[in-house]
N, C-alpha and C. Protein backbone atom coordinates (compact mmCIF):
# COMPACT_ATOMS: atom_id res chain seq x y z
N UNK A 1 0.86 -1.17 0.00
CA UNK A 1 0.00 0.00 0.00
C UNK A 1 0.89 1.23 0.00
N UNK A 2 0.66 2.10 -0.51
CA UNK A 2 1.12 3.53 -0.75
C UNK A 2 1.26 4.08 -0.36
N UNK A 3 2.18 4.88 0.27
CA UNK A 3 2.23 5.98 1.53
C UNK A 3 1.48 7.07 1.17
N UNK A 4 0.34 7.29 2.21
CA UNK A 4 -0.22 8.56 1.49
C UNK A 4 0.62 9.87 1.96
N UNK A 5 0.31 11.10 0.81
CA UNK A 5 0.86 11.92 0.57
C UNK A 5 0.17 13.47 0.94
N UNK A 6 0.98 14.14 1.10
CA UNK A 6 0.43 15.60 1.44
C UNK A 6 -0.17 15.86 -0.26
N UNK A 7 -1.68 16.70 -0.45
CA UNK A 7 -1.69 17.15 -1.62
C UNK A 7 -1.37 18.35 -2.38
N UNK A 8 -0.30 18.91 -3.49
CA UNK A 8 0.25 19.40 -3.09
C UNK A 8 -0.57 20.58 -3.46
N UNK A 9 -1.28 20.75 -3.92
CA UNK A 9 -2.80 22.05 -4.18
C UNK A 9 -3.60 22.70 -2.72
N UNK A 10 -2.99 21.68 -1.49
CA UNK A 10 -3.28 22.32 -0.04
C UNK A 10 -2.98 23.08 0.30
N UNK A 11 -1.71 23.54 -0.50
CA UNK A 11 -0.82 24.96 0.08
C UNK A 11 -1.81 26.17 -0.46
N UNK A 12 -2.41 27.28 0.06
CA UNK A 12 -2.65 28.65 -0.45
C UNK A 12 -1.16 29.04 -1.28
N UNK A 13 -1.48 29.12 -2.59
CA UNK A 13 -0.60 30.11 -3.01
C UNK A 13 -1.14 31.18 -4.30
N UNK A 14 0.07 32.16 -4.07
CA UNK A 14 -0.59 33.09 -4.93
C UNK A 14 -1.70 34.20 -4.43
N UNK A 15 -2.29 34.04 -5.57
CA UNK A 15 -3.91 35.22 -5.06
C UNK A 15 -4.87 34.36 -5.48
N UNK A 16 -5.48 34.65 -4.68
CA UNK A 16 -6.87 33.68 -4.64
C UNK A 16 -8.32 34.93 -4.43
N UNK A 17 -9.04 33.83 -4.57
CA UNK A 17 -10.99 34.95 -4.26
C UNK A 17 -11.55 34.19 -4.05
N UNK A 18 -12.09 34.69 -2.62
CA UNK A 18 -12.81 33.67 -1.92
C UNK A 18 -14.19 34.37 -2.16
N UNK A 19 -15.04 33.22 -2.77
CA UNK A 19 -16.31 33.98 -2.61
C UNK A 19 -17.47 32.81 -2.19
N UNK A 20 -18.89 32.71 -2.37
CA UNK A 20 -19.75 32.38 -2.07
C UNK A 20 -20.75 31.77 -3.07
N UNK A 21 -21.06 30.77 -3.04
CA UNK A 21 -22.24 30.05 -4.16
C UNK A 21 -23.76 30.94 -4.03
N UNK A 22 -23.74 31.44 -2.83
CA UNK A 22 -24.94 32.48 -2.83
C UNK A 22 -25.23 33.64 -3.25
N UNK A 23 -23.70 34.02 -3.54
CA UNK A 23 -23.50 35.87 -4.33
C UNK A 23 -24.45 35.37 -5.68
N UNK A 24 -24.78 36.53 -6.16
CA UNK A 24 -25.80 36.92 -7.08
C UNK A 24 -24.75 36.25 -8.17
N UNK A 25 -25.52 35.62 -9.60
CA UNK A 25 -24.99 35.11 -10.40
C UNK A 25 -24.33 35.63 -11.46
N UNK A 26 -24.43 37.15 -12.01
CA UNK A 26 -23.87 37.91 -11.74
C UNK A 26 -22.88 38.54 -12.03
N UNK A 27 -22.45 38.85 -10.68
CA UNK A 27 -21.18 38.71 -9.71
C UNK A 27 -20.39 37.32 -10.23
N UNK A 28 -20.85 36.24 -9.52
CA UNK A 28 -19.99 34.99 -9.55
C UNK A 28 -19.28 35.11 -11.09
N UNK A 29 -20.38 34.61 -12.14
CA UNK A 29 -19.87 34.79 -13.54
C UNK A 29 -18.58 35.60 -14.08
N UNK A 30 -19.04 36.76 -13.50
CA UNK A 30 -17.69 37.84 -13.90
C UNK A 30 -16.54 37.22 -13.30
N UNK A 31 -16.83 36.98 -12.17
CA UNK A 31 -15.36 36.38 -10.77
C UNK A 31 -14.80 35.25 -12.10
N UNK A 32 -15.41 34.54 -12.05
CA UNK A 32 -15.49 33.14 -13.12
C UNK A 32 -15.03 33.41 -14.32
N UNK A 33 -15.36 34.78 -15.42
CA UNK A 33 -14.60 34.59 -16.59
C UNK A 33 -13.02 35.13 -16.13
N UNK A 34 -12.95 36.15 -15.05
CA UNK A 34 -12.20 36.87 -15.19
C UNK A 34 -10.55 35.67 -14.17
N UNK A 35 -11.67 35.00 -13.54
CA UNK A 35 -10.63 34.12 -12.93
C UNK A 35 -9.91 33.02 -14.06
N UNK A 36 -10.52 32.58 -15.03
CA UNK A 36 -10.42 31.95 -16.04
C UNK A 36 -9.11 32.61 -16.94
N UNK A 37 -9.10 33.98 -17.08
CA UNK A 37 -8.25 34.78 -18.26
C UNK A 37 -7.21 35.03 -17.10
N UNK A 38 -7.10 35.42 -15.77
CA UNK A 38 -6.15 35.68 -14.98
C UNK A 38 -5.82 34.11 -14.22
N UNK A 39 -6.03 33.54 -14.67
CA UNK A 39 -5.32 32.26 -13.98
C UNK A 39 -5.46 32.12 -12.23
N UNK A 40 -6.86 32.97 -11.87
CA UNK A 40 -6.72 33.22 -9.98
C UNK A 40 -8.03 31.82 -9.75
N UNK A 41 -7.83 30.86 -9.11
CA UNK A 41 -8.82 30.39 -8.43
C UNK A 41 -9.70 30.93 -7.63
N UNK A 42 -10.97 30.57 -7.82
CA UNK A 42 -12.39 30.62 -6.66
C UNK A 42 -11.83 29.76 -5.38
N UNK A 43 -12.07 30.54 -4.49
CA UNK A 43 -12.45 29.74 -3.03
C UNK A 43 -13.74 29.48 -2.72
N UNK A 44 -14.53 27.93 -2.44
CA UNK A 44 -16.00 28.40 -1.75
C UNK A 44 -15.33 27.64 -0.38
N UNK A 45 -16.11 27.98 0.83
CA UNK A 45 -16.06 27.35 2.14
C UNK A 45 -16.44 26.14 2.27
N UNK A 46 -17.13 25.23 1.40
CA UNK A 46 -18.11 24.31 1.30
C UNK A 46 -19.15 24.22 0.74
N UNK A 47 -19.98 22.60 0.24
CA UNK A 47 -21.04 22.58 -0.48
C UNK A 47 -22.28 23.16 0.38
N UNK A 48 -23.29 23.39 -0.67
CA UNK A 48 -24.47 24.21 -0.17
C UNK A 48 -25.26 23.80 0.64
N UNK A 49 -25.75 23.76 1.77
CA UNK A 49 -26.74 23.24 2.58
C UNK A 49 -27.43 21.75 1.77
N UNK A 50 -28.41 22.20 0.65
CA UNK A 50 -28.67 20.84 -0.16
C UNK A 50 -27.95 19.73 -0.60
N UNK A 51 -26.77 19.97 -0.16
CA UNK A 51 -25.84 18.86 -0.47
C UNK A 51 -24.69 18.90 -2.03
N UNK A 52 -24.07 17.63 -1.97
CA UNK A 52 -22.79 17.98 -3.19
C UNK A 52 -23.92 18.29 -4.74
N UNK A 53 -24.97 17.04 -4.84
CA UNK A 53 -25.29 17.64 -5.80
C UNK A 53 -25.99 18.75 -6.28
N UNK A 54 -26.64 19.09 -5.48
CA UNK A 54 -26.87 20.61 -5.54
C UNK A 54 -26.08 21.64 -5.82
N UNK A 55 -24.75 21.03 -5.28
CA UNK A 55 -23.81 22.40 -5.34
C UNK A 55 -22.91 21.79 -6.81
N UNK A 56 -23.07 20.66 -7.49
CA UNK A 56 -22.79 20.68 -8.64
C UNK A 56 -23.34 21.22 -9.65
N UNK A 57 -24.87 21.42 -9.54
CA UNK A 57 -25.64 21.71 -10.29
C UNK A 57 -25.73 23.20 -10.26
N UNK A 58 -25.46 23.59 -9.04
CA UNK A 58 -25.07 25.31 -8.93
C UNK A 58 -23.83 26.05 -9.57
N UNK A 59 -22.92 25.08 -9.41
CA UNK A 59 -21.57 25.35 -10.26
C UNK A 59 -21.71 24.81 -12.02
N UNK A 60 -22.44 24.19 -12.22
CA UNK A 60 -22.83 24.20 -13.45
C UNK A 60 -23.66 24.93 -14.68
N UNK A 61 -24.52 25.86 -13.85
CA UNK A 61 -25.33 26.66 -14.38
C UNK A 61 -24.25 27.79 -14.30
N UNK A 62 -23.41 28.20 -13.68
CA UNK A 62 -22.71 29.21 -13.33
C UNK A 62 -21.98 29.49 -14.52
N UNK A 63 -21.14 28.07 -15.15
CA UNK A 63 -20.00 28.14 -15.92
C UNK A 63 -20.54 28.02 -17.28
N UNK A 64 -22.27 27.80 -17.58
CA UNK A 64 -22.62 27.85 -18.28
C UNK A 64 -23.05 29.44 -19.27
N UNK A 65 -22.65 29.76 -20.47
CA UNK A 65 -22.75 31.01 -20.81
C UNK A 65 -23.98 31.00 -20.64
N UNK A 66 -24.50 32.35 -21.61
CA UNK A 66 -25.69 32.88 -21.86
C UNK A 66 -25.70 32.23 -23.69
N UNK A 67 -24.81 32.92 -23.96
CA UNK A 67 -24.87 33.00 -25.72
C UNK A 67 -24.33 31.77 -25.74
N UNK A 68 -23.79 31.98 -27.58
CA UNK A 68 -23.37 30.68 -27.69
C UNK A 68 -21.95 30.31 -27.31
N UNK A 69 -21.46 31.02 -26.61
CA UNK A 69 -19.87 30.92 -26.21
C UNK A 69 -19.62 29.67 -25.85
N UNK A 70 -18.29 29.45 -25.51
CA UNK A 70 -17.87 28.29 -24.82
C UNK A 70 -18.07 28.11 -23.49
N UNK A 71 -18.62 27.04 -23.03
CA UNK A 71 -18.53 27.36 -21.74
C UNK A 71 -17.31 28.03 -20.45
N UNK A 72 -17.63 28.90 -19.73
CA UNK A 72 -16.29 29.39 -18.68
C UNK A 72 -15.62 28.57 -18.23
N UNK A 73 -14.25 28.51 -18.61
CA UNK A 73 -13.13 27.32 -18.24
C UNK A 73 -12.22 27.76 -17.01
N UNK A 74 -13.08 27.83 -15.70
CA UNK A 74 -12.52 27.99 -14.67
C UNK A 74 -13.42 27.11 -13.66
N UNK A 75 -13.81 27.27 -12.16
CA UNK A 75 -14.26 26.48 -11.35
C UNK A 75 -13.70 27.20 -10.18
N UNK A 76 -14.32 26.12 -9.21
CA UNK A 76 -13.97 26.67 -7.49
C UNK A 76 -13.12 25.62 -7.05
N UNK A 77 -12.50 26.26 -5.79
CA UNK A 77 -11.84 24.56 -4.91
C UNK A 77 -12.53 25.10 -4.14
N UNK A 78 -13.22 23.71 -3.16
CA UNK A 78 -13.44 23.99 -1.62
C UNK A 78 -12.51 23.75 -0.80
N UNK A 79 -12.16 25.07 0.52
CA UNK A 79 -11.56 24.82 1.16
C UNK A 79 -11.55 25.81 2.65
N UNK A 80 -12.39 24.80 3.61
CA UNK A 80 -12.99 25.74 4.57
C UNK A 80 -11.45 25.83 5.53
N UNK A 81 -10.64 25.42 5.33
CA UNK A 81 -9.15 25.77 6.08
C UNK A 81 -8.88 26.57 5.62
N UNK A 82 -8.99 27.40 4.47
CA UNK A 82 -8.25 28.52 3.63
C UNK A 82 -8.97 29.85 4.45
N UNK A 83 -10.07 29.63 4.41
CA UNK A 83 -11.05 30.60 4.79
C UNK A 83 -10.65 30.71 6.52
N UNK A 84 -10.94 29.86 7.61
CA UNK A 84 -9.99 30.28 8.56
C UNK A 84 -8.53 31.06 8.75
N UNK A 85 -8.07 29.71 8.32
CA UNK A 85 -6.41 30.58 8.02
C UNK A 85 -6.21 32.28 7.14
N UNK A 86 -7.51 32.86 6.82
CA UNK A 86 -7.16 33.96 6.16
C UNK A 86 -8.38 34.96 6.72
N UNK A 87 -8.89 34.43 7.68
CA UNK A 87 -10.19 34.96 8.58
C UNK A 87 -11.04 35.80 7.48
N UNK A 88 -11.27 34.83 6.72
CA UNK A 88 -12.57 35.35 5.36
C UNK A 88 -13.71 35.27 6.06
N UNK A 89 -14.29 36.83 6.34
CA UNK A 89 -15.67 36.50 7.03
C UNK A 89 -16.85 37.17 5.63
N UNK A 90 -16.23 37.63 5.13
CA UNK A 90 -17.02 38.17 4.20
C UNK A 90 -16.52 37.93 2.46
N UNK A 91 -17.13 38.40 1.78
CA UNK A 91 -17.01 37.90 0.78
C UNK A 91 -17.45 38.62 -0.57
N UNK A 92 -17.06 39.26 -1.65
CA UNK A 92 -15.87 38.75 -2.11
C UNK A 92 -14.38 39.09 -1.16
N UNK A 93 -13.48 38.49 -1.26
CA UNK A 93 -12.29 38.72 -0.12
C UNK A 93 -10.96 38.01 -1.32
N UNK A 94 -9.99 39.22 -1.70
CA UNK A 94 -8.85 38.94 -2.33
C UNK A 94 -7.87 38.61 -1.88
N UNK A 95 -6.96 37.45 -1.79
CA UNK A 95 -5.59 37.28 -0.80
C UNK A 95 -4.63 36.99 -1.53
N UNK A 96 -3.28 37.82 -1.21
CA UNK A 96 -1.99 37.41 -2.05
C UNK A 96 -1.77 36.90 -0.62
N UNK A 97 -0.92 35.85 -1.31
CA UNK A 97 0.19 35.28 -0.10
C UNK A 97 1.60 34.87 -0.19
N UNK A 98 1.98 35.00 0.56
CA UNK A 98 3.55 35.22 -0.53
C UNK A 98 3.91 33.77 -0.18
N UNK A 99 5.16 33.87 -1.31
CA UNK A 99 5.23 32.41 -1.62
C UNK A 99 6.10 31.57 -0.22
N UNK A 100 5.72 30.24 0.08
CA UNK A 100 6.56 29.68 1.16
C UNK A 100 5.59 29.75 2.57
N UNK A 101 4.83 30.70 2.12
CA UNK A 101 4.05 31.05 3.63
C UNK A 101 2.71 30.14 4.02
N UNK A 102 2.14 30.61 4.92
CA UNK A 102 0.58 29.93 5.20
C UNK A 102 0.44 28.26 4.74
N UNK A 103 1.19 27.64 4.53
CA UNK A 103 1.19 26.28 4.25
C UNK A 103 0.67 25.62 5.46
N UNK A 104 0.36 24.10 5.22
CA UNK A 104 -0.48 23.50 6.41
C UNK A 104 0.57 22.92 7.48
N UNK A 105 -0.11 23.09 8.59
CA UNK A 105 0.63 22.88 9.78
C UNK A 105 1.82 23.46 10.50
N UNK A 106 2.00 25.20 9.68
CA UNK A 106 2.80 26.01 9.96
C UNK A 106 1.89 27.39 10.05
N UNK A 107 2.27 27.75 11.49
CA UNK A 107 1.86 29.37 11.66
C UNK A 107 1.63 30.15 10.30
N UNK A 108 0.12 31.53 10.11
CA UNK A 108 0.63 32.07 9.31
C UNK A 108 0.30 33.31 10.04
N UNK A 109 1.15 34.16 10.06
CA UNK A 109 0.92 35.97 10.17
C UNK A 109 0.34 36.35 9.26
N UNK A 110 -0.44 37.62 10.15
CA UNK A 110 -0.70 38.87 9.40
C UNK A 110 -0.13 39.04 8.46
N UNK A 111 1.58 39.50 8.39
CA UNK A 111 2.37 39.99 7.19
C UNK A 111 2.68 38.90 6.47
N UNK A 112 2.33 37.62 6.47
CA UNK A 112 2.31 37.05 5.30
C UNK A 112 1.60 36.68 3.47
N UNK A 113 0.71 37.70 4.27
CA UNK A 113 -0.13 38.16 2.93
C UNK A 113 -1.23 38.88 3.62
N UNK A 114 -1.78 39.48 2.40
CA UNK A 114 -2.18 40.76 2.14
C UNK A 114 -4.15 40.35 1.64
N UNK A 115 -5.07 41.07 2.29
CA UNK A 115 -6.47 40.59 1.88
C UNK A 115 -7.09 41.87 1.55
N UNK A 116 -7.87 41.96 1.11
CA UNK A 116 -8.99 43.14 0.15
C UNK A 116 -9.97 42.48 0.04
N UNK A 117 -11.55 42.81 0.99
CA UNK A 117 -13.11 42.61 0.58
C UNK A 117 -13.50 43.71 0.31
N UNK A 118 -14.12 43.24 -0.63
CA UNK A 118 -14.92 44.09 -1.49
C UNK A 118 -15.46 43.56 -2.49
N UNK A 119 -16.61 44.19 -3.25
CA UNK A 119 -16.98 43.96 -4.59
C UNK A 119 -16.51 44.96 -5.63
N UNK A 120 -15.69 44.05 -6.30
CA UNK A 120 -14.43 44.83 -7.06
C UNK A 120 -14.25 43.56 -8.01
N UNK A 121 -13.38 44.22 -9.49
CA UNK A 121 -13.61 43.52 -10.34
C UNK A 121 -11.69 42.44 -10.08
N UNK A 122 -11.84 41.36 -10.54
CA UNK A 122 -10.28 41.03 -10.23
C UNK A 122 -9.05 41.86 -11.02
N UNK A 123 -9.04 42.73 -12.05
CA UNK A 123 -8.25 43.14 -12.19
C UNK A 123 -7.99 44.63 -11.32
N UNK A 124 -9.53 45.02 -10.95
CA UNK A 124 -8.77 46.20 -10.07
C UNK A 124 -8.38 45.45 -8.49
N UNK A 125 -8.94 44.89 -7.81
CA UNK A 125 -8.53 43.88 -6.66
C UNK A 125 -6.66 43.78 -7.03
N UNK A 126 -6.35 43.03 -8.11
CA UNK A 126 -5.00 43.40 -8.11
C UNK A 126 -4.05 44.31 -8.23
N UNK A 127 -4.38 45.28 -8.90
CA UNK A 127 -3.82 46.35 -8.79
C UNK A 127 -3.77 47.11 -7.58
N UNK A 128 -4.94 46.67 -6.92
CA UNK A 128 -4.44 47.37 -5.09
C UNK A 128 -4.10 46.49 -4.59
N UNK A 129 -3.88 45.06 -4.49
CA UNK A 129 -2.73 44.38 -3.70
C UNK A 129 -1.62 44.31 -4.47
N UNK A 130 -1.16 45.12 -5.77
CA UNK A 130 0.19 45.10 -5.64
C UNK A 130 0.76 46.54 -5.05
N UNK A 131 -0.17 47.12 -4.32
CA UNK A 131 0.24 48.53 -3.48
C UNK A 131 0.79 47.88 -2.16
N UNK A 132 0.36 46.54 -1.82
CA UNK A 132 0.36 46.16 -0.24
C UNK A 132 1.85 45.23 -0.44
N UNK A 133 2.30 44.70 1.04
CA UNK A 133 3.50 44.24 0.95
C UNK A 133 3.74 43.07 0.16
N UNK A 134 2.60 42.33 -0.90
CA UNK A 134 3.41 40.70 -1.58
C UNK A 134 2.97 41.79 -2.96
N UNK A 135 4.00 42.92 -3.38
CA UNK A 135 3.89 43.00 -4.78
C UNK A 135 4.31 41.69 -6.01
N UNK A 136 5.45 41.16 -5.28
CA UNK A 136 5.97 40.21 -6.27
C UNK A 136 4.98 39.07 -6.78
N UNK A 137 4.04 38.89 -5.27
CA UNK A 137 2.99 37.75 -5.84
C UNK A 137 2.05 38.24 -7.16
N UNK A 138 2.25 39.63 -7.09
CA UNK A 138 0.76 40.32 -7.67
C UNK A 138 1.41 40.54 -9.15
N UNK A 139 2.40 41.08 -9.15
CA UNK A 139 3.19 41.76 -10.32
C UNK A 139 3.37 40.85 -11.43
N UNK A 140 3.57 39.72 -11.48
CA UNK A 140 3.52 38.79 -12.44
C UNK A 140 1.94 38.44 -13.16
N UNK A 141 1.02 38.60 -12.39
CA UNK A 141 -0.46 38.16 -12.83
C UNK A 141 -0.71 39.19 -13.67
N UNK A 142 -0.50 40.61 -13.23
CA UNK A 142 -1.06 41.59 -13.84
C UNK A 142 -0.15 41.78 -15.38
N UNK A 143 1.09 41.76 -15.11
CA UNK A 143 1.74 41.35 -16.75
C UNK A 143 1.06 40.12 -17.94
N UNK A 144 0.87 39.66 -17.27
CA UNK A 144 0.08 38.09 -17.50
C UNK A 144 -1.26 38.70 -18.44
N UNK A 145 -1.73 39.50 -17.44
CA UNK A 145 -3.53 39.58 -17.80
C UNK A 145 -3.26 40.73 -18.70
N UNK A 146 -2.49 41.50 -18.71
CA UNK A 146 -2.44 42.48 -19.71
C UNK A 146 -1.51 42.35 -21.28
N UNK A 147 -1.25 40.80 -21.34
CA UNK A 147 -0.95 40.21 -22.37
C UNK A 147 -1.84 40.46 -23.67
């Protein structure tokens, strides 16, 4: 049998957006194309009260366009440790974290990264966390997205 393994997608890294299956659809969508073209993952805390399939079927209508586009090629991870470890009480909530830090089963500080709630679009969300102390996390995405 196999030694099981740490996974290695447990670590917070980067910038992330933690948001909510209940925000207006919307909202989510935009989070969703724009997380898609900037390469930032969705955070949700967990599936919806009705259970996983419910909350598949909620994430499915989500990524589904309107027109005839392709469907949105992004998604959420759940991860109600992320949301502690970064005291997300509200939502939308932007976090750089710099790299090496907040990993599991190691302390994380305040100054290890940097959070912004608000309803804000992800490219301006980044542009004010690269004002705060993890520019380096931020500074590469925004070159990226302005490709």
């Amino acid at each position: 049998i196999p030694e099981p393994k740490q996974n290695p997608n447990a670590a917070p890294a980067g910038v992330m957006v933690f948001v909510s299956l209940t925000m207006p659809d919307a909202t989510l969508r935009a989070l969703l194309k724009q997380s898609e073209q900037w390469q930032v993952p969705l955070v949700i805390r967990g599936v919806l009260p009705d259970g996983f399939p419910a909350t598949a079927r909620r994430i499915q209508s989500l990524l589904k366009t309107q027109t005839l586009d392709a469907p949105i090629q992004s998604g959420f991870a759940i991860n109600p440790e992320w949301f502690r470890t970064f005291e997300v009480t509200e939502v939308p909530t932007f976090v750089a974290v710099k790299p090496g830090r907040c990993l599991p089963k190691q302390p994380c500080e305040a100054s290890d990264f940097d959070r912004l709630t608000g309803n804000v679009s992800l490219p301006d969300a980044l542009h004010l966390l690269a004002e705060g102390d993890n520019p380096e996390v931020v500074r590469p995405l925004l070159r990226k997205g302005d490709e």
